[in-house]
Each structure stands twice: as structure tokens, then as C-alpha cells.
C-alpha atoms as a PDB file:
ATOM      1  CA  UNK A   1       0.000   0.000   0.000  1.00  0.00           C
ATOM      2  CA  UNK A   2       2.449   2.398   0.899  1.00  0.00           C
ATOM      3  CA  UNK A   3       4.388   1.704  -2.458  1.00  0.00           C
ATOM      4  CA  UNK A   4       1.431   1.891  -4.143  1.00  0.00           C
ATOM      5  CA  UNK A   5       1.133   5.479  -2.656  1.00  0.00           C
ATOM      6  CA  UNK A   6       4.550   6.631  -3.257  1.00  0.00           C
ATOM      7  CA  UNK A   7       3.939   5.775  -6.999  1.00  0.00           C
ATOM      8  CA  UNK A   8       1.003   7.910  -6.923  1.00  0.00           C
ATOM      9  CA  UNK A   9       3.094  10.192  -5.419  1.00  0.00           C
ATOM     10  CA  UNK A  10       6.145  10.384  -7.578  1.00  0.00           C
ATOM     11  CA  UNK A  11       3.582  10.609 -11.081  1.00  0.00           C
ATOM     12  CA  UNK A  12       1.775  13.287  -9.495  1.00  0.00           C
ATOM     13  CA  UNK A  13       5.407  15.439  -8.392  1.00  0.00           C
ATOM     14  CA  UNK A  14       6.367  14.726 -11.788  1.00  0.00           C
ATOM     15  CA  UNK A  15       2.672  16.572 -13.263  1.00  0.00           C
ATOM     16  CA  UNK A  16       2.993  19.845 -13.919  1.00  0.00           C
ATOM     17  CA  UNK A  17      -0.662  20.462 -14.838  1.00  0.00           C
ATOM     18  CA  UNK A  18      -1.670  18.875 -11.795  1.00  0.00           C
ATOM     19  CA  UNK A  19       0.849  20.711  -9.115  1.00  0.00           C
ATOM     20  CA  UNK A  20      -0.259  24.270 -11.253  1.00  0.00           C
ATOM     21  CA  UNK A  21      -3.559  23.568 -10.376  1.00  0.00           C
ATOM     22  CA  UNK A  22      -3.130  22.388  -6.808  1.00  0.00           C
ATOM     23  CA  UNK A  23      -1.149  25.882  -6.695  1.00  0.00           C
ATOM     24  CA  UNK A  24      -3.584  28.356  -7.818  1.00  0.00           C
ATOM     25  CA  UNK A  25      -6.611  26.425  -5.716  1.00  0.00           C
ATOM     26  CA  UNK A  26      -4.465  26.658  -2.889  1.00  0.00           C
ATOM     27  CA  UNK A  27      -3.999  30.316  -3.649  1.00  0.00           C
ATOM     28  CA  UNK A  28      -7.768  30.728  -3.861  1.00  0.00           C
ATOM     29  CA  UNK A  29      -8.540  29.795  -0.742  1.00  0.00           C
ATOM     30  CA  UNK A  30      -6.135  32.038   0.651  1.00  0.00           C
ATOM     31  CA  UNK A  31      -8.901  34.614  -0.010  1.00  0.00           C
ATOM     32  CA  UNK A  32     -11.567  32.693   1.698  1.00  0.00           C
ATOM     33  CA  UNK A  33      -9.044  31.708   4.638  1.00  0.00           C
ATOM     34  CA  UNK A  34      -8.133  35.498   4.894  1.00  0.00           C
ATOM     35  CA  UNK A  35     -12.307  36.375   5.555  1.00  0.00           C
ATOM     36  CA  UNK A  36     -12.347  32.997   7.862  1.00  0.00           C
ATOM     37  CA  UNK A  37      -9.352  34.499  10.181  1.00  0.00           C
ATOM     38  CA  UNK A  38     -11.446  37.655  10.388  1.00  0.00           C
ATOM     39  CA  UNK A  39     -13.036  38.459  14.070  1.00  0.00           C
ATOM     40  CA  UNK A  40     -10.857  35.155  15.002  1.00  0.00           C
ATOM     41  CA  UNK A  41      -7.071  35.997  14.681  1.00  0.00           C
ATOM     42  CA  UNK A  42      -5.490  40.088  13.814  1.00  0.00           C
ATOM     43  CA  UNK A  43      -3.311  40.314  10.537  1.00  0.00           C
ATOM     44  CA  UNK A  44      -0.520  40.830  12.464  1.00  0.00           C
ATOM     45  CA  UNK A  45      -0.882  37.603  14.480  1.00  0.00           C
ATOM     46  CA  UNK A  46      -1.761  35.765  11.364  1.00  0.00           C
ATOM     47  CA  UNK A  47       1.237  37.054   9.165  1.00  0.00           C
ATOM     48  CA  UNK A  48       3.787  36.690  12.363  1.00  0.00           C
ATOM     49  CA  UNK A  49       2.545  32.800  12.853  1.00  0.00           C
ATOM     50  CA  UNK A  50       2.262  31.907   9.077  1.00  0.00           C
ATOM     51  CA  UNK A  51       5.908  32.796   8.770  1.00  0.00           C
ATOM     52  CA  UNK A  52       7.461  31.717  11.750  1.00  0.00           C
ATOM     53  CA  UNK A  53       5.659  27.819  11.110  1.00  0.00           C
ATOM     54  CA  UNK A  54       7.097  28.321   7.015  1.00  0.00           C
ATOM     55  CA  UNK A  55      10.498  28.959   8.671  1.00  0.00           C
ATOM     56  CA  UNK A  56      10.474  26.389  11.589  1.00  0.00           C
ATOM     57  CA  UNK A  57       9.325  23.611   8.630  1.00  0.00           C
ATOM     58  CA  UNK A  58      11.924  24.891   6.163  1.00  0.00           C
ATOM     59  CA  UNK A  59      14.842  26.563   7.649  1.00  0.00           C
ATOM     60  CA  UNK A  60      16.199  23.237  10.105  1.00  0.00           C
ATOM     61  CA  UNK A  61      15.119  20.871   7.056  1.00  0.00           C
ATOM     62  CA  UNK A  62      17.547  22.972   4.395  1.00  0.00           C
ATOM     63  CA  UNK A  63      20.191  24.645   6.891  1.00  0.00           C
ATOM     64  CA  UNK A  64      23.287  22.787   5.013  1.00  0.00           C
ATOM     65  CA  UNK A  65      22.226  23.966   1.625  1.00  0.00           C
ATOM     66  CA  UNK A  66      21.315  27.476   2.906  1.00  0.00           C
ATOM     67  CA  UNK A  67      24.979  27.544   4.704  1.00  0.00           C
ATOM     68  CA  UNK A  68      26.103  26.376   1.279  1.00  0.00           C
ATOM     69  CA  UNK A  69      24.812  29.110  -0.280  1.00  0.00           C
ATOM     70  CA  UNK A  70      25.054  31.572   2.124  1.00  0.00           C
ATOM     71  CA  UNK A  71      27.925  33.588   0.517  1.00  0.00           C
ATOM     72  CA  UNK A  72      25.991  33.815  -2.616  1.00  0.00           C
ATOM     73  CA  UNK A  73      23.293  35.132  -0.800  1.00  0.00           C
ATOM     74  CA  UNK A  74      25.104  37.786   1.573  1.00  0.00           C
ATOM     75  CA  UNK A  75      25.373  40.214  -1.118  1.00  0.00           C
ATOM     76  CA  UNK A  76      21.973  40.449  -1.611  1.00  0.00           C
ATOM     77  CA  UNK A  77      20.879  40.246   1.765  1.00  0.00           C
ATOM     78  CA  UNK A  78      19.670  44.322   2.247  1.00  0.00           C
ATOM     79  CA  UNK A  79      17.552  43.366  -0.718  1.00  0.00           C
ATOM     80  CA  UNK A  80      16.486  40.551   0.297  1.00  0.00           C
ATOM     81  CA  UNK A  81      15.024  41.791   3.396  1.00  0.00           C
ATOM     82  CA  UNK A  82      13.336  44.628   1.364  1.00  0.00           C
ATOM     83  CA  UNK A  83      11.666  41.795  -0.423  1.00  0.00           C
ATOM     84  CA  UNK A  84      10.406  39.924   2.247  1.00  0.00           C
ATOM     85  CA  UNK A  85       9.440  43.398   3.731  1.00  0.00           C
ATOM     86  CA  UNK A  86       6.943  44.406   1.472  1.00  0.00           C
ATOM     87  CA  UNK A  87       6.490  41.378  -0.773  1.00  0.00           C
ATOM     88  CA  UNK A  88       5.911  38.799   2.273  1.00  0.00           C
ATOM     89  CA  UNK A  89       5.034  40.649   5.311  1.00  0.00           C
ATOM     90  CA  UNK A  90       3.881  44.148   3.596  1.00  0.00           C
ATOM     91  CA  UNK A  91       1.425  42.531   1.184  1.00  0.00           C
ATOM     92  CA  UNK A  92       0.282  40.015   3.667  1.00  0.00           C
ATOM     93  CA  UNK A  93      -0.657  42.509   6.330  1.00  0.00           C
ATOM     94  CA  UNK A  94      -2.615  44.344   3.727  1.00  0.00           C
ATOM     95  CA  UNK A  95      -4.449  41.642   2.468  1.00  0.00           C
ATOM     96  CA  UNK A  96      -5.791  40.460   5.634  1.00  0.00           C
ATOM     97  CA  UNK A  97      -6.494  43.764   6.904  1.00  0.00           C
ATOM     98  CA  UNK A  98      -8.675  43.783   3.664  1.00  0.00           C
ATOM     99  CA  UNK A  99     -10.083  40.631   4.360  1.00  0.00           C
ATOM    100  CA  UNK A 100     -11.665  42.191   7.085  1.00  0.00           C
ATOM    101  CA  UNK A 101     -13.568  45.246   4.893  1.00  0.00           C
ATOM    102  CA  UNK A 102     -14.481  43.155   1.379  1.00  0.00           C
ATOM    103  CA  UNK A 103     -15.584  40.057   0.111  1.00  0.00           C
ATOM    104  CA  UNK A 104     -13.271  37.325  -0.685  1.00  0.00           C
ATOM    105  CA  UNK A 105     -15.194  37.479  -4.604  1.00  0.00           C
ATOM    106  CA  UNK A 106     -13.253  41.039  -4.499  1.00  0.00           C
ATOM    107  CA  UNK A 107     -10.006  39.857  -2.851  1.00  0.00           C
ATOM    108  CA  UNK A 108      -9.427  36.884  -5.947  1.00  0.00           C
ATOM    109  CA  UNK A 109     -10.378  39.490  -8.689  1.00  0.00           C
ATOM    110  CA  UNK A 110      -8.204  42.089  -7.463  1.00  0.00           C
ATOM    111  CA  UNK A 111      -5.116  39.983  -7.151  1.00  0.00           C
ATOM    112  CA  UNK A 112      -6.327  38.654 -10.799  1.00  0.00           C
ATOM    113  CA  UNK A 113      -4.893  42.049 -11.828  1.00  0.00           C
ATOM    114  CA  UNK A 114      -0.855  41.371 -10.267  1.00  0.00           C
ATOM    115  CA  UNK A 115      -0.071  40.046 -13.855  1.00  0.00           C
ATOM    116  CA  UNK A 116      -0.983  43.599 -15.386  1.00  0.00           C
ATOM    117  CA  UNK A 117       0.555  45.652 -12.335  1.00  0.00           C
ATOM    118  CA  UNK A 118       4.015  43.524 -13.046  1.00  0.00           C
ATOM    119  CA  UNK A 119       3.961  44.435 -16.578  1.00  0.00           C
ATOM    120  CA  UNK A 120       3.269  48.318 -15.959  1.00  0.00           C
ATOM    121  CA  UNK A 121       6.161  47.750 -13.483  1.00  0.00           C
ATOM    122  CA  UNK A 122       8.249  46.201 -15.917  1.00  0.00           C
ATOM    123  CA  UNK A 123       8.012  49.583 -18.096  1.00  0.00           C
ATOM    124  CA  UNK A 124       8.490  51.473 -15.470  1.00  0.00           C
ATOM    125  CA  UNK A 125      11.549  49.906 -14.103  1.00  0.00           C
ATOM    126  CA  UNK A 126      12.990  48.571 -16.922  1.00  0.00           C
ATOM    127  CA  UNK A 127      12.237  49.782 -20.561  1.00  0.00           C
ATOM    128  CA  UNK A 128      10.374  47.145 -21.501  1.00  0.00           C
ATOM    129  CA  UNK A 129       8.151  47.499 -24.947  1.00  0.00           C
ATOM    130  CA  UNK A 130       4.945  47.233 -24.622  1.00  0.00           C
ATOM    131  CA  UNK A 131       2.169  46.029 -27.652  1.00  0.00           C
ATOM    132  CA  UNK A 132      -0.968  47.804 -28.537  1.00  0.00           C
ATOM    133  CA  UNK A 133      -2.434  44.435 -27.709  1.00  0.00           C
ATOM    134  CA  UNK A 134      -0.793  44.744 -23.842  1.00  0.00           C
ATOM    135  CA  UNK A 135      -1.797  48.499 -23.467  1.00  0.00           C
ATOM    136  CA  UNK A 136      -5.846  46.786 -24.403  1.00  0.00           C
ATOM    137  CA  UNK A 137      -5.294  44.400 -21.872  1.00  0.00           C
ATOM    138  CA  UNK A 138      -3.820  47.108 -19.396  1.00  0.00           C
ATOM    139  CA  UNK A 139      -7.289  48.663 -19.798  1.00  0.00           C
ATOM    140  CA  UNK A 140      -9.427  46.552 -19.664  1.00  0.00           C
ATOM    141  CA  UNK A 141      -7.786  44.956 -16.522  1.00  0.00           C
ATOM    142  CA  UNK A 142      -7.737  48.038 -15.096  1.00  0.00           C
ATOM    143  CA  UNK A 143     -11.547  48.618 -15.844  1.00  0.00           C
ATOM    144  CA  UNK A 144     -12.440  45.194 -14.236  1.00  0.00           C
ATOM    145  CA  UNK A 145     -10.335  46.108 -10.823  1.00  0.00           C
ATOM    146  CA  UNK A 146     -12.478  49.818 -10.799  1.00  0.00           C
ATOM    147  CA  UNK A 147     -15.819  48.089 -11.690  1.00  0.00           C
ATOM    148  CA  UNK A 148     -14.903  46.297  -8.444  1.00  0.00           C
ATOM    149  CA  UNK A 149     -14.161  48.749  -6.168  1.00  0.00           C
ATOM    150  CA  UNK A 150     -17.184  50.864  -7.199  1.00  0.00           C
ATOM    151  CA  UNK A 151     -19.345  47.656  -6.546  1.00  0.00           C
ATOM    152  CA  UNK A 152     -20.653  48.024 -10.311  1.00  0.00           C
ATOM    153  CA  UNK A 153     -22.651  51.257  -9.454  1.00  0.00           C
ATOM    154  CA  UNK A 154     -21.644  54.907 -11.578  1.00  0.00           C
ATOM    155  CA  UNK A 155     -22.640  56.450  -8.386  1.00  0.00           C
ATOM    156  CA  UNK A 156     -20.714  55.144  -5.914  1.00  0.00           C
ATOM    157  CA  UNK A 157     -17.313  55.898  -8.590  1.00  0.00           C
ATOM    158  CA  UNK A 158     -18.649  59.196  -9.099  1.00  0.00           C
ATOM    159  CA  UNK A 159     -18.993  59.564  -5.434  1.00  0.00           C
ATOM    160  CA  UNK A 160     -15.525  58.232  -5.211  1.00  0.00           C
ATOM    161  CA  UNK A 161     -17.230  56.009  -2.257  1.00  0.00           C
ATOM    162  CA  UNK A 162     -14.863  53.060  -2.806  1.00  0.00           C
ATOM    163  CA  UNK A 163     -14.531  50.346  -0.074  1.00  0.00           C
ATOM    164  CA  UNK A 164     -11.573  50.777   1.119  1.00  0.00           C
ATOM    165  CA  UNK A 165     -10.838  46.949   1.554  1.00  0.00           C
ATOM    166  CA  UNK A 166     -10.693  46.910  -2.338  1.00  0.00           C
ATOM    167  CA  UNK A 167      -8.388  49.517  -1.803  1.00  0.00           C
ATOM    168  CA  UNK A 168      -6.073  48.293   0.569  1.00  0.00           C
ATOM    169  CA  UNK A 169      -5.845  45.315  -1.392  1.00  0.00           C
ATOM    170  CA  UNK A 170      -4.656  47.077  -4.658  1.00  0.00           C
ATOM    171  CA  UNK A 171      -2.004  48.351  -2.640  1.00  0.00           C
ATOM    172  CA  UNK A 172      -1.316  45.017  -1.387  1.00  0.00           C
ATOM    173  CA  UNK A 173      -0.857  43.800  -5.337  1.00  0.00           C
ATOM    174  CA  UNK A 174       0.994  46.723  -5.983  1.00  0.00           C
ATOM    175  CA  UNK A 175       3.517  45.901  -3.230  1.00  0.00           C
ATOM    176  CA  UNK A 176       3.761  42.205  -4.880  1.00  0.00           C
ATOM    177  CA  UNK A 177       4.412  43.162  -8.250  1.00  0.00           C
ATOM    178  CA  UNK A 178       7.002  45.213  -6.916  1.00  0.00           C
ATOM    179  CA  UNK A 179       8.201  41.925  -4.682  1.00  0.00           C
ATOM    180  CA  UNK A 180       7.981  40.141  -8.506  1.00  0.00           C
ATOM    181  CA  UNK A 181       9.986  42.242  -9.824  1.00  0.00           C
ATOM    182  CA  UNK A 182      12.827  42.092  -7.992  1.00  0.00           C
ATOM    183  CA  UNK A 183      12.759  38.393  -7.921  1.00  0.00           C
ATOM    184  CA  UNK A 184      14.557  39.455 -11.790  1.00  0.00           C
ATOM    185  CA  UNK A 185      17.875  39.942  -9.748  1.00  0.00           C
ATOM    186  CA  UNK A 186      17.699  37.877  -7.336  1.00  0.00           C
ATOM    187  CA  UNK A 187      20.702  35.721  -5.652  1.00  0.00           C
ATOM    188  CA  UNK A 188      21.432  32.865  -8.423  1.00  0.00           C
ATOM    189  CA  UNK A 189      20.864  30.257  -5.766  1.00  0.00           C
ATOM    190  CA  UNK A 190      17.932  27.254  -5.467  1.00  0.00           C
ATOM    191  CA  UNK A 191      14.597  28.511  -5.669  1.00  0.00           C
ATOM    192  CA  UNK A 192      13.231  26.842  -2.069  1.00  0.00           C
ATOM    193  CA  UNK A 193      16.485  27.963  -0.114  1.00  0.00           C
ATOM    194  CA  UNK A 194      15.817  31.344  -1.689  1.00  0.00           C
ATOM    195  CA  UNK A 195      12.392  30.992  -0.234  1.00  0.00           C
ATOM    196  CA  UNK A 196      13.477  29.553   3.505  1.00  0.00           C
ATOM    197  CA  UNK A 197      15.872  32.369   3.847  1.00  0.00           C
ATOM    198  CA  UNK A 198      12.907  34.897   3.196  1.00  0.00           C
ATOM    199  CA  UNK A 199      10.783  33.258   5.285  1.00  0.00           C
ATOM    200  CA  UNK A 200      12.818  33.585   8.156  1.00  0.00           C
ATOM    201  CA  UNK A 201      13.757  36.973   7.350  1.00  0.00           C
ATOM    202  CA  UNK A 202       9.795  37.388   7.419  1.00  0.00           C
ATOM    203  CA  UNK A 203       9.364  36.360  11.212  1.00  0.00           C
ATOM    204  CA  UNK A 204      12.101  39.345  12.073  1.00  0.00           C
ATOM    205  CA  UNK A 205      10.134  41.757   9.690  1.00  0.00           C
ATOM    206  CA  UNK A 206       6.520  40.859  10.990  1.00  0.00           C
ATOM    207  CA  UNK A 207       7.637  41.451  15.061  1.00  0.00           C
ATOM    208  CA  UNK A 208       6.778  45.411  14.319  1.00  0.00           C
ATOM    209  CA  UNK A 209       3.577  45.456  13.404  1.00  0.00           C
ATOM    210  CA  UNK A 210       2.831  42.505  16.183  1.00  0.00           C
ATOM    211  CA  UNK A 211       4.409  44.638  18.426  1.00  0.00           C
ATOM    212  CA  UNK A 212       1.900  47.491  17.262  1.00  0.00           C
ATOM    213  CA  UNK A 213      -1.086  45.283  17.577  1.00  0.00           C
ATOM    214  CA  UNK A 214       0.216  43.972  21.393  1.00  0.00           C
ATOM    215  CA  UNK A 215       0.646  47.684  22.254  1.00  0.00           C
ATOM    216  CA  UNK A 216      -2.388  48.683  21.111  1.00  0.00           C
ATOM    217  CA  UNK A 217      -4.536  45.880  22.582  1.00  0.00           C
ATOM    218  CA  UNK A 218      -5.855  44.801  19.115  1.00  0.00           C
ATOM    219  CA  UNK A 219      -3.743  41.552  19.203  1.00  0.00           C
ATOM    220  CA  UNK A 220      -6.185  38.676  18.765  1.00  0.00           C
ATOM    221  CA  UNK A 221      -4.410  34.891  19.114  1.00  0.00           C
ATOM    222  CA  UNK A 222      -6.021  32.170  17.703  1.00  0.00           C
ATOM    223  CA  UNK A 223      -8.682  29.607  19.236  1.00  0.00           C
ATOM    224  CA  UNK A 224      -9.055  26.173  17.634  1.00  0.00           C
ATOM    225  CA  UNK A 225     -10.876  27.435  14.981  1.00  0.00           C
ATOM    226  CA  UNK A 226      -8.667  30.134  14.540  1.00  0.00           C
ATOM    227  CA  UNK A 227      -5.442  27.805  14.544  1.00  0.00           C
ATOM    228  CA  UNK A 228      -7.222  25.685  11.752  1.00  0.00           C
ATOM    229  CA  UNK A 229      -6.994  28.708   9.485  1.00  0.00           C
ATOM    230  CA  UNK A 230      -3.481  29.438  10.852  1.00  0.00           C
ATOM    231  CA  UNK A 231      -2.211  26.407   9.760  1.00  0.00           C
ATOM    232  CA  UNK A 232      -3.897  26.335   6.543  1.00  0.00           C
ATOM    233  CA  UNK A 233      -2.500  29.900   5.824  1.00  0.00           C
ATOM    234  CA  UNK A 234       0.940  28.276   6.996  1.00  0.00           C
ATOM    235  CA  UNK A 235       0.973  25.165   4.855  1.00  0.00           C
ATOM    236  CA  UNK A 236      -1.214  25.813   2.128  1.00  0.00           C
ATOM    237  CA  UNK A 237      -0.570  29.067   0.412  1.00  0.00           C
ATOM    238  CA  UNK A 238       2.494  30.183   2.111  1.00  0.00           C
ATOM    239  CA  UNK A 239       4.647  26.144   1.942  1.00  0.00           C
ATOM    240  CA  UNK A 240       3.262  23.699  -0.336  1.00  0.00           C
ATOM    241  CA  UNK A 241       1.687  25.890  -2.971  1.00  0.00           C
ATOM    242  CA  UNK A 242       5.479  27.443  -3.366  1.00  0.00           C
ATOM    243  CA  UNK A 243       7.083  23.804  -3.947  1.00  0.00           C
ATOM    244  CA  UNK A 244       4.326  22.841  -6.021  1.00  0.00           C
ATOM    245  CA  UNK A 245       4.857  26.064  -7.808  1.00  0.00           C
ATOM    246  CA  UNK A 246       8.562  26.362  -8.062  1.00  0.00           C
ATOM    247  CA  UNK A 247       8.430  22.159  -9.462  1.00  0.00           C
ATOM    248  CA  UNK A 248       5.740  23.602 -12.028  1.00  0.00           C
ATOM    249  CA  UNK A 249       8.169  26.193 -13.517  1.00  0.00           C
ATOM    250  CA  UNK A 250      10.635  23.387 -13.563  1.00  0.00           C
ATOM    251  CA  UNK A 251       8.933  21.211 -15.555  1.00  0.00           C
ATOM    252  CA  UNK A 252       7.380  23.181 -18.341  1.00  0.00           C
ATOM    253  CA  UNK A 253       9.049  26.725 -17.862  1.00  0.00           C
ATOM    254  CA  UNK A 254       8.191  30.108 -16.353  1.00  0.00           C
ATOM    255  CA  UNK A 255       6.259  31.632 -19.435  1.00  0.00           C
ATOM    256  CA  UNK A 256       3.498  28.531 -19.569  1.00  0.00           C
ATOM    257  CA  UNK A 257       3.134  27.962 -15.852  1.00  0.00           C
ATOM    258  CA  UNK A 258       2.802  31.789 -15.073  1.00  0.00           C
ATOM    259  CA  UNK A 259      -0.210  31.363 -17.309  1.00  0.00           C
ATOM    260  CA  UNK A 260      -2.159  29.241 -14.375  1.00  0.00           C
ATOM    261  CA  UNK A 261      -1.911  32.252 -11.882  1.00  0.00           C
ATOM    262  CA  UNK A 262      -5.441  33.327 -14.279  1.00  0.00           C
ATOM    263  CA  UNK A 263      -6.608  30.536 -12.508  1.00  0.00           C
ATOM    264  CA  UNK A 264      -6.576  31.940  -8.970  1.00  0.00           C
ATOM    265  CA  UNK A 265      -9.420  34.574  -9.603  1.00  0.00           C
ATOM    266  CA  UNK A 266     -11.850  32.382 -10.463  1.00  0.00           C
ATOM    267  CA  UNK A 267     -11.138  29.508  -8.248  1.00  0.00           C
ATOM    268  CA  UNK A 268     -11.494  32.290  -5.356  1.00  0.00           C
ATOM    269  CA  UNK A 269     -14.885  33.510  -6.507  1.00  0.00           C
ATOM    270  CA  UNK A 270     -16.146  29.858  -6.887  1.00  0.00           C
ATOM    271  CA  UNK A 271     -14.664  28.959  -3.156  1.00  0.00           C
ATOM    272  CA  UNK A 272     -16.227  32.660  -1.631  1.00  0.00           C
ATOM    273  CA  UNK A 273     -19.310  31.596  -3.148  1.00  0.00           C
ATOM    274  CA  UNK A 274     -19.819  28.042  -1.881  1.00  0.00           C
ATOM    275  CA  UNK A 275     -17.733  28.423   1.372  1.00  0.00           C
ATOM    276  CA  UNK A 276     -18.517  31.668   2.759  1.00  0.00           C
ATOM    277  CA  UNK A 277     -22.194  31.890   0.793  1.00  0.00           C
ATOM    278  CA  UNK A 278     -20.899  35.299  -0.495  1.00  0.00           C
ATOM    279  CA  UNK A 279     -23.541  36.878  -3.334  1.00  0.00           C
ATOM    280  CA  UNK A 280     -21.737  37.108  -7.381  1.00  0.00           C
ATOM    281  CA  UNK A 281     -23.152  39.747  -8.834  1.00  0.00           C
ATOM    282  CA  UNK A 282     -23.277  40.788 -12.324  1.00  0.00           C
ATOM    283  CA  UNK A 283     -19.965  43.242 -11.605  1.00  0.00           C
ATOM    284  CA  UNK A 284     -18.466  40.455 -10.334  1.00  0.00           C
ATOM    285  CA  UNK A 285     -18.888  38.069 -13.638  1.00  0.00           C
ATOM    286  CA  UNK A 286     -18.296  41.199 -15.620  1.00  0.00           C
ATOM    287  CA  UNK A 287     -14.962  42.346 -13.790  1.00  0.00           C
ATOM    288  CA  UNK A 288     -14.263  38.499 -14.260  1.00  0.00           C
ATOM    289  CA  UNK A 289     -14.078  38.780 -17.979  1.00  0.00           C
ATOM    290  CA  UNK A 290     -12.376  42.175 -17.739  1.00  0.00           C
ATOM    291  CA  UNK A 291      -9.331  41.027 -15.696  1.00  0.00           C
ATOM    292  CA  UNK A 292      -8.968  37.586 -17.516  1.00  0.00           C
ATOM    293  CA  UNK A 293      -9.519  38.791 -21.203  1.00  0.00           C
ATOM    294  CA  UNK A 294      -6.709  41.900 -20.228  1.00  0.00           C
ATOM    295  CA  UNK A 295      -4.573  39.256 -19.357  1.00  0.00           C
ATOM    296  CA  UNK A 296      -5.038  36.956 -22.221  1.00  0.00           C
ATOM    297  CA  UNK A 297      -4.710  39.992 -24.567  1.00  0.00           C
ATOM    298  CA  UNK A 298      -1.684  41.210 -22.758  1.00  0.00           C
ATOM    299  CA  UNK A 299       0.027  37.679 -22.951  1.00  0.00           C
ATOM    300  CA  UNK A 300      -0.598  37.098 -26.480  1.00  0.00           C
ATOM    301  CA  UNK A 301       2.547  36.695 -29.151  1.00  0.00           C
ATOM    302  CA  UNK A 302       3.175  39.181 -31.454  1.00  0.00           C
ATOM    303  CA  UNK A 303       2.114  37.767 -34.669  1.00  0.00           C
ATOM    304  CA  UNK A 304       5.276  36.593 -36.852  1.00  0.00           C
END
């Protein structure tokens, strides 16, 4: 049996389809896990523990590879902690703080729209050329994302009456895209030590804002129930969606398996709506189409 198991296993490790899949549903329910740890655990709380169980599973289990490639790494290391600044701790404190004003329909469409925010950044930063077709799908990404945050009413964008849970969680994307980008210059060393040294880095950058929230008496630790999110938080989209990522760019390349990430929109509206019983509207299925059509315009091949 247990044979029988490890076959299963080793076919489905070696899948990239599969793993994709597994990372984007995993990703997903991040959004619905983020409205769950609402009223039961504090961002702060939530971002400190998710990190510091990532680094206490990773760190010990890779030490001699990360002391291995330590001196590639110490270079790098003021950047590195800028990264897991804003693109670990920074962007995860936002996001659950916005977990706690939107809908988790809102959350998954908005951070549908990183993919356009890393390409804007990519001009910006860069130089890179950009297509008519990409400047479309800039648009019309960007049109889904405000058709959100004005919950698909003229007045309320007129009235500039935007919940500002949508926008805390643009921010949020904006500080991952940045995260994204920098991961273009980062330390030539294995992809999952990479990852174990931010993580740990991440414990040491979260112990502000905890502090804040201790200080403040708006620290809220985690119950049962609240532990069960915790730990989903911890090993779902923060360690095994990663691997299962990072094994999914292996195997058929960056360019096809960054393609899946459209996937993590819709899987969180469809989890928000048959979790959490959370209404989809007609702005919702619209700003769907919006942020998934700018995409697949802005990804499209210049014709030869």
C-alpha cells in the first residue's frame, strides 16, 4: 500500500498540470481563509505565525544547503530583506487587513490584476516594450479592478465612495508586483532555499507590526478554529503551494506555468461563493471577464 502510494506520489510530483492547479486552488482559498481568520485571529498575528511555522518547517530541514549558499546570498541580503518586507510581510498585512472590509469574490479578482501591475512595473523599471495588444489588456484589466471597487454602481465611482478593503488590497498587489519584480535579480541560488531564507527573514520583519497590535490591545491569538486557518494559511498558500509552484516552472518553464496564476481569480470567486455563501453579482462576472480577457490579450505573441 504504501508503495502503491509513493507511486502515486512520484507521477503526481512529476505533473505539472496537476501541481499548477493544486497551486492556484491553494492560492484561492487564501482569499476565503483570509475572511475565515477575520473576528478570530489580527493580521498581524496571522502574518507573524504563518511565517514563523514556514520557517520552523523549512529553515532546520535545508540549513546545510542554505549555509552552502550563504555567501551567494550575503550580497543580496539588504535586498532581500526589502523583499520579504513588502512582498511577504507588507502585502500580507494588507491583504488580511482587507479581508476584514471586502468580500473574498473582491479579494481573488483584485489579485487577478498582479499580472498587469508587473507588466506596468516592468516599463516602469525597466524599458520594456509594450504592444498595442498589452496596453488593451492594461485597460481593460484596469476597468475590471475599478468596476470592483465601485461595486458596479456609476454612483458610488462618481462619489468616489470606494470600499476601502478593495483599496487596501490594490495596494497590497501593488507591493507584490514590486516583490515580482525584484525576484529578476535575485541571488542565483535554489529557488526553495531562496524561499526559507525569506521566510525567516519574514518572522524578524513581521515582530513590528505585532508589536503594534500587542501595544495597542488589538492583538487577537487564535482559538481552535482560529489555529485551523493558521495552519492552513501556513501550509497551504504560504509552503506547499510554493514547492508545487517552483516544481511547475521546472517542468514546463516560467512563461506557460505563469499562465495558471489566471486561474486563482476564479477559483477564489467559486470557493467565496460556496464556502462563505458570499452573493456574485453581475460586476463580479463582468470584472471576471475584464481582468482575464486583459490578461489573455496582454500575454498574447506578437504575430510573426
Amino acid at each position: 500500500m504504501s508503495s502503491f502510494a509513493g507511486r502515486i506520489g512520484t507521477m503526481a510530483y512529476g505533473n505539472a498540470i496537476l501541481l499548477l492547479m493544486a497551486t492556484t486552488l491553494l492560492w484561492g482559498g487564501n482569499t476565503v481563509a483570509g475572511r475565515l481568520a477575520a473576528g478570530e485571529v489580527s493580521p498581524m498575528v496571522v502574518v507573524f505565525l504563518r511565517w514563523i511555522i514556514v520557517a520552523g518547517l523549512l529553515v532546520p530541514f535545508l540549513w546545510p544547503r542554505i549555509r552552502s549558499e550563504w555567501p551567494v546570498m550575503r550580497g543580496s541580503f539588504l535586498r532581500m530583506v526589502l523583499m520579504a518586507a513588502f512582498g511577504f510581510v507588507g502585502f500580507n498585512t494588507l491583504f488580511y487587513i482587507a479581508a476584514t472590509e471586502t468580500t473574498a469574490v473582491n479579494l481573488g479578482i483584485i489579485q487577478g490584476s498582479m499580472p498587469i501591475l508587473v507588466l506596468i512595473g516592468s516599463v516602469i523599471a525597466f524599458g520594456s516594450k509594450v504592444r498595442l495588444l498589452q496596453v488593451v489588456g492594461i485597460l481593460a484589466t484596469l476597468l475590471g479592478v475599478t468596476l470592483i471597487a465601485a461595486q458596479g454602481s456609476l454612483d458610488v465611482l462618481l462619489s468616489l465612495a470606494v470600499n476601502p478593503g478593495d483599496g487596501v488590497m490594490l495596494i497590497a498587489c501593488v507591493l507584490y508586483s514590486g516583490y515580482t519584480l525584484a525576484l529578476r535579480n535575485r541571488p542565483q541560488v535554489s529557488g526553495l532555499v531562496f524561499f526559507a531564507v525569506l521566510s525567516a527573514i519574514s518572522v524578524f520583519a513581521s515582530l513590528p507590526g505585532l508589536a503594534y497590535e500587542m501595544a495597542t490591545d488589538t492583538a487577537l491569538w487564535p482559538d481552535m478554529k482560529g489555529w485551523l486557518i493558521v495552519l492552513y494559511i501556513a501550509l497551504g498558500p504560504s509552503c506547499l503551494s510554493q514547492i508545487f509552484f517552483m516544481r511547475g516552472v521546472e517542468l514546463i518553464g516560467p512563461a506557460r506555468a505563469g499562465v495558471f496564476i489566471n486561474l486563482v481569480p476564479i477559483f477564489a470567486a467559486v470557493l467565496a461563493v460556496s464556502i462563505l455563501g458570499e452573493p456574485f453579482k453581475w460586476h463580479h462576472g463582468l470584472a471576471l471577464l475584464l481582468v482575464l480577457g486583459g490578461i489573455w490579450l496582454s500575454e498574447r505573441k506578437a504575430s510573426s
